[in-house]
Protein backbone atom coordinates (compact mmCIF):
# COMPACT_ATOMS: atom_id res chain seq x y z
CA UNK A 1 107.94 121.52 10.31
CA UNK A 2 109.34 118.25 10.18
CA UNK A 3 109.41 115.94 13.25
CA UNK A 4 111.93 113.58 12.13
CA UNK A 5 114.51 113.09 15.54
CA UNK A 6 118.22 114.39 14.72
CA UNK A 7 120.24 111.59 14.08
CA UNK A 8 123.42 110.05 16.15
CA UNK A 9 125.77 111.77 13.28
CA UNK A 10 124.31 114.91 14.29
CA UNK A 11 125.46 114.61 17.33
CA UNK A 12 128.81 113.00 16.89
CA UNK A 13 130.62 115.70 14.93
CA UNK A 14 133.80 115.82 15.99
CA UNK A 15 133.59 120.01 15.96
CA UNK A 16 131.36 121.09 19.87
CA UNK A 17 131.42 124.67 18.25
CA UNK A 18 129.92 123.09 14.92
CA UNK A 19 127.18 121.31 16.59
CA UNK A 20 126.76 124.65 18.85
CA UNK A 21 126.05 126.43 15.97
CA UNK A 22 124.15 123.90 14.07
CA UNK A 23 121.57 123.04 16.91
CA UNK A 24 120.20 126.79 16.44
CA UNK A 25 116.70 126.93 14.58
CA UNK A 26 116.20 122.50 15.38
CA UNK A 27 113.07 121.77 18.90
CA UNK A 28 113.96 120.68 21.86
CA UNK A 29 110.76 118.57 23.05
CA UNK A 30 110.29 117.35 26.19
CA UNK A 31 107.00 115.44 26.60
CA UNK A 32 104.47 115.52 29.59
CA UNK A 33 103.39 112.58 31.19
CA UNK A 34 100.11 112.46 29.73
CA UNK A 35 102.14 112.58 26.14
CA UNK A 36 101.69 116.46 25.38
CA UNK A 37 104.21 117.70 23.57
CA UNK A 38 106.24 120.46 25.27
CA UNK A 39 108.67 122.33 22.75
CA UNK A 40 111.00 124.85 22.10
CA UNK A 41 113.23 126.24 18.90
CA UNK A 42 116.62 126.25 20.39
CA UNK A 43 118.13 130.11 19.99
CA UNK A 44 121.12 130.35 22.10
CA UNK A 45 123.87 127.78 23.11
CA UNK A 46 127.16 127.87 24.43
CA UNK A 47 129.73 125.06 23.55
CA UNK A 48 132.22 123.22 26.06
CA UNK A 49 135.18 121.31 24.88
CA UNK A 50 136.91 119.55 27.83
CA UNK A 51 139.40 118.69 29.02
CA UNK A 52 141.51 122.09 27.71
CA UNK A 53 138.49 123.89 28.10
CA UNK A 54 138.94 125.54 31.76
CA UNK A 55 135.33 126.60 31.91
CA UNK A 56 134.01 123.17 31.42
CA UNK A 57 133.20 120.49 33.94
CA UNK A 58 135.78 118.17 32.77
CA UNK A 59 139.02 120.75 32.32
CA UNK A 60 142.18 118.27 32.85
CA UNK A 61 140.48 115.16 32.47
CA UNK A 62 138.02 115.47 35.50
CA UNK A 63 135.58 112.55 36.58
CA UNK A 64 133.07 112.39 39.13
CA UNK A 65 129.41 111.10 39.64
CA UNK A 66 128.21 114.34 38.19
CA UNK A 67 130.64 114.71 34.97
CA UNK A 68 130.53 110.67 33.74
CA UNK A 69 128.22 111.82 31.66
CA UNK A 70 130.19 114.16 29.60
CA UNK A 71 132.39 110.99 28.62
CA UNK A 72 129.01 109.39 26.75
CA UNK A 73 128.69 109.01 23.20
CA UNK A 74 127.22 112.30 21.59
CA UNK A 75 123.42 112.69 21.61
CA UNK A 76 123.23 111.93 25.31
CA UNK A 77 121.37 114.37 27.76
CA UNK A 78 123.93 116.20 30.38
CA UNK A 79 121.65 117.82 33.05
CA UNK A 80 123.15 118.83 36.01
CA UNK A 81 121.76 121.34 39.10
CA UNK A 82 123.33 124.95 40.03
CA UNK A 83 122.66 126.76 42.92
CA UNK A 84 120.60 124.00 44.30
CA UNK A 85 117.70 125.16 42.33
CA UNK A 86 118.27 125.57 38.57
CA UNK A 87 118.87 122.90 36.22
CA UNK A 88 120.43 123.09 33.02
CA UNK A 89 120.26 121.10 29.83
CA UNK A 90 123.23 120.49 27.73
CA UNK A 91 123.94 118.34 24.81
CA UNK A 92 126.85 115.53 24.89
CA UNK A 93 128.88 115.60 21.45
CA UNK A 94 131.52 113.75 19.68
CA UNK A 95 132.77 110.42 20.47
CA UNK A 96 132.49 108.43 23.79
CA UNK A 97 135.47 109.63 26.04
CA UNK A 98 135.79 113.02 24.99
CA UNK A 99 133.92 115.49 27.26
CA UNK A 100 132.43 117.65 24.82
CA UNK A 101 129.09 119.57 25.30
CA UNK A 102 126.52 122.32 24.11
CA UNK A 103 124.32 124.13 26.88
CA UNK A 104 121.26 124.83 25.78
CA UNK A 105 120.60 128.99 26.92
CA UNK A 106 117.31 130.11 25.42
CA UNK A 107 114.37 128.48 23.53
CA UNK A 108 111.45 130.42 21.35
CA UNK A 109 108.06 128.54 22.87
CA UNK A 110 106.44 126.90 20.57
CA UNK A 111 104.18 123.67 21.63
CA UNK A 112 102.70 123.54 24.67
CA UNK A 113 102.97 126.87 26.12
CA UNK A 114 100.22 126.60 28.14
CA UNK A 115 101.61 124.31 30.56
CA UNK A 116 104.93 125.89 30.07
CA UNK A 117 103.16 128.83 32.05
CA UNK A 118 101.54 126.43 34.80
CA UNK A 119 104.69 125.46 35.44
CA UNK A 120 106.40 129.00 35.84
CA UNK A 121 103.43 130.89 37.28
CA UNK A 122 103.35 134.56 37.29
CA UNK A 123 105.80 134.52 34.45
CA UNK A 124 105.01 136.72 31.12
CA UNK A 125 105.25 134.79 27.71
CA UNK A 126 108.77 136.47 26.67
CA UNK A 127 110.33 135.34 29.83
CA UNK A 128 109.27 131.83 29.68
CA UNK A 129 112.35 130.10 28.14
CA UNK A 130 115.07 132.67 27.67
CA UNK A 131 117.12 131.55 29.92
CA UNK A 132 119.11 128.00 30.81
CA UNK A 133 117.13 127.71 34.12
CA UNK A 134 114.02 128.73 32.81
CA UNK A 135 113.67 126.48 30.18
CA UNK A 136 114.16 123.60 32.12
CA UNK A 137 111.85 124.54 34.98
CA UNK A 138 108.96 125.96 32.11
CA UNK A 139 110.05 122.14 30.06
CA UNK A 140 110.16 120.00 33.27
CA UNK A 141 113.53 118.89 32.73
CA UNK A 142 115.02 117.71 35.99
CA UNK A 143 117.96 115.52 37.18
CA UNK A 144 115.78 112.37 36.24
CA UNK A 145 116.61 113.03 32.56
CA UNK A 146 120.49 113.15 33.08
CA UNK A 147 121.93 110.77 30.79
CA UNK A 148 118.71 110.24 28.37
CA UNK A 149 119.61 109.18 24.94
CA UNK A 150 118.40 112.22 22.85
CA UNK A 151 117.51 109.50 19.98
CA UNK A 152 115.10 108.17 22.49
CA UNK A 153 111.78 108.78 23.72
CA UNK A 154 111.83 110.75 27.00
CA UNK A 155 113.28 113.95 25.51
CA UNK A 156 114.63 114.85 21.78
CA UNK A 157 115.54 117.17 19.72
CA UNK A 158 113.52 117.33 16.22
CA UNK A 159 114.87 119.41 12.71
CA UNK A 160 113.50 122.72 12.52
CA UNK A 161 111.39 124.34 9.91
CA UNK A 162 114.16 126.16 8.28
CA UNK A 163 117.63 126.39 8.19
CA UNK A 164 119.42 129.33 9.84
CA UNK A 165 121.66 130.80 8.03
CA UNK A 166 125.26 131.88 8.88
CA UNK A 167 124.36 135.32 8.25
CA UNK A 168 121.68 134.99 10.75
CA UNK A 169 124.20 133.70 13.56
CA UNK A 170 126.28 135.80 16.17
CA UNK A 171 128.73 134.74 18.54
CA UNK A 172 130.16 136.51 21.73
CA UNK A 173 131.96 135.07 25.04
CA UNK A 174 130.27 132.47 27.43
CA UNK A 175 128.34 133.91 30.25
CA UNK A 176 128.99 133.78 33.78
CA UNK A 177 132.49 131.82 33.66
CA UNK A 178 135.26 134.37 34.47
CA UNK A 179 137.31 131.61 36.48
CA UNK A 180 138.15 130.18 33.30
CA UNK A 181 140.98 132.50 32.55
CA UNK A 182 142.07 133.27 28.90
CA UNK A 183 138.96 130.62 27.93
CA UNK A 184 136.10 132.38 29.17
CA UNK A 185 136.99 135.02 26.01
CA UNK A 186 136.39 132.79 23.57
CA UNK A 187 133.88 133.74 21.31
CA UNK A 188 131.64 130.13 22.01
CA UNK A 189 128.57 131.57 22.43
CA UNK A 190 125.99 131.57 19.64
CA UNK A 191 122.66 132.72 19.33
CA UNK A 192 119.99 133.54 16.44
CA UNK A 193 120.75 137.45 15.78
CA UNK A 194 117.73 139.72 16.61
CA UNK A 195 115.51 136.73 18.24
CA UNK A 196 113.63 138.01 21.33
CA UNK A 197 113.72 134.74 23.43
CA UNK A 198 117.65 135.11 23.45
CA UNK A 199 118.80 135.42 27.27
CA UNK A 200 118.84 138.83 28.39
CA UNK A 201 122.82 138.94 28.61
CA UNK A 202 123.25 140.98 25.03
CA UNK A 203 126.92 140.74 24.71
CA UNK A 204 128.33 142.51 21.84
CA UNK A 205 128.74 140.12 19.08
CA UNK A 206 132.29 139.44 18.03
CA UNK A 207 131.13 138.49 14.62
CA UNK A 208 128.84 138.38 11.63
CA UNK A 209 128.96 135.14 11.59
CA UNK A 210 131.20 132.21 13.12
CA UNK A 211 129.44 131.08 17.88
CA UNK A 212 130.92 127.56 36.57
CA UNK A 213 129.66 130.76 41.29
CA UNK A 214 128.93 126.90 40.94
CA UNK A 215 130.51 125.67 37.00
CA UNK A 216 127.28 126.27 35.36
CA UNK A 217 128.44 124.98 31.18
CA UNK A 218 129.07 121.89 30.31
């Protein structure tokens, strides 16, 4: 596996559903203070693309403390708390001023799993990750990391061992946004077909192949 950082083009694809899709199969690391790598092959996302977007955080244009971060160049880390508890990790893209994001949904553990359980005790191996909040809490990504550059060095994202391919890709409606009206259909979802670390929300996939309660996606 190669463990060459994605690049600031990656990122800055005009297309949120392109980069959606294109983030599946590449590892999400977050390093531990002592420098252990803490990893995971991203398997589910969800793209945002404000300010049509109803279910995102910055439909018509919206700007607070919280959402400034949406408006930053692509490859810059939008994490954000729900629920006063549960973090979540999403991925600015495109061009500075346009809100457009990818939530990160469910990883596949892959380097440092052991401290990925210290950190979510009492928690079996498939349940580590598979899931927006848990893959935060079992990563240690917190509100400190809101804003990272994802070219940086406090957390990246690294090119996978293999390319998925779009046979290996299904797409369904974003979870848990029904106050977005007509937009929480869309089919902007995507997740590796058949991977076991996907969350456990199986919608029916719409195709072979294209992919807020509090606003919980970007």
């Amino acid at each position: 596996m190669t463990t060459r950082k994605l690049a600031r083009e990656f990122y800055t694809h005009p297309d949120a559903l392109t980069v959606a899709r294109r983030l599946l199969g590449q590892v999400l690391v977050v390093p531990a203070r002592n420098g252990t790598r803490v990893a995971g092959i991203i398997v589910e996302t969800e793209a945002y693309r404000g300010p049509q977007d109803r279910a995102s955080h910055a439909y018509g244009g919206r700007r607070t403390m919280r959402t400034e971060t949406m408006y930053r160049i692509g490859g810059t880390a939008y994490v954000y708390l729900i629920y006063g508890r549960y973090h979540q990790f999403n991925v600015v893209t495109g061009v500075e001023e346009v809100p457009h994001a990818v939530l990160v949904r469910a990883l596949e553990p892959l380097q440092g799993i052991r401290r990925m359980r210290d950190r979510r005790r009492g928690t079996s191996a498939h349940d580590l990750t598979n899931g927006p909040g848990k893959l935060c809490m079992a990563l240690g990504v917190d509100g400190r990391l809101d804003g990272a550059d994802l070219i940086g060095d406090r957390v990246w994202i690294e090119g996978g061992a293999r390319r998925i391919p779009p046979s290996a890709i299904a797409c369904g409606p974003r979870i848990g946004i029904d106050y977005g009206g007509e937009w929480a259909h869309k089919p902007w979802r995507f997740w590796i077909r058949g991977n076991p670390f996907v969350s456990h929300h199986h919608c029916r996939p719409r195709h072979r192949t294209p992919l807020r309660g509090p606003r919980r996606g970007g």
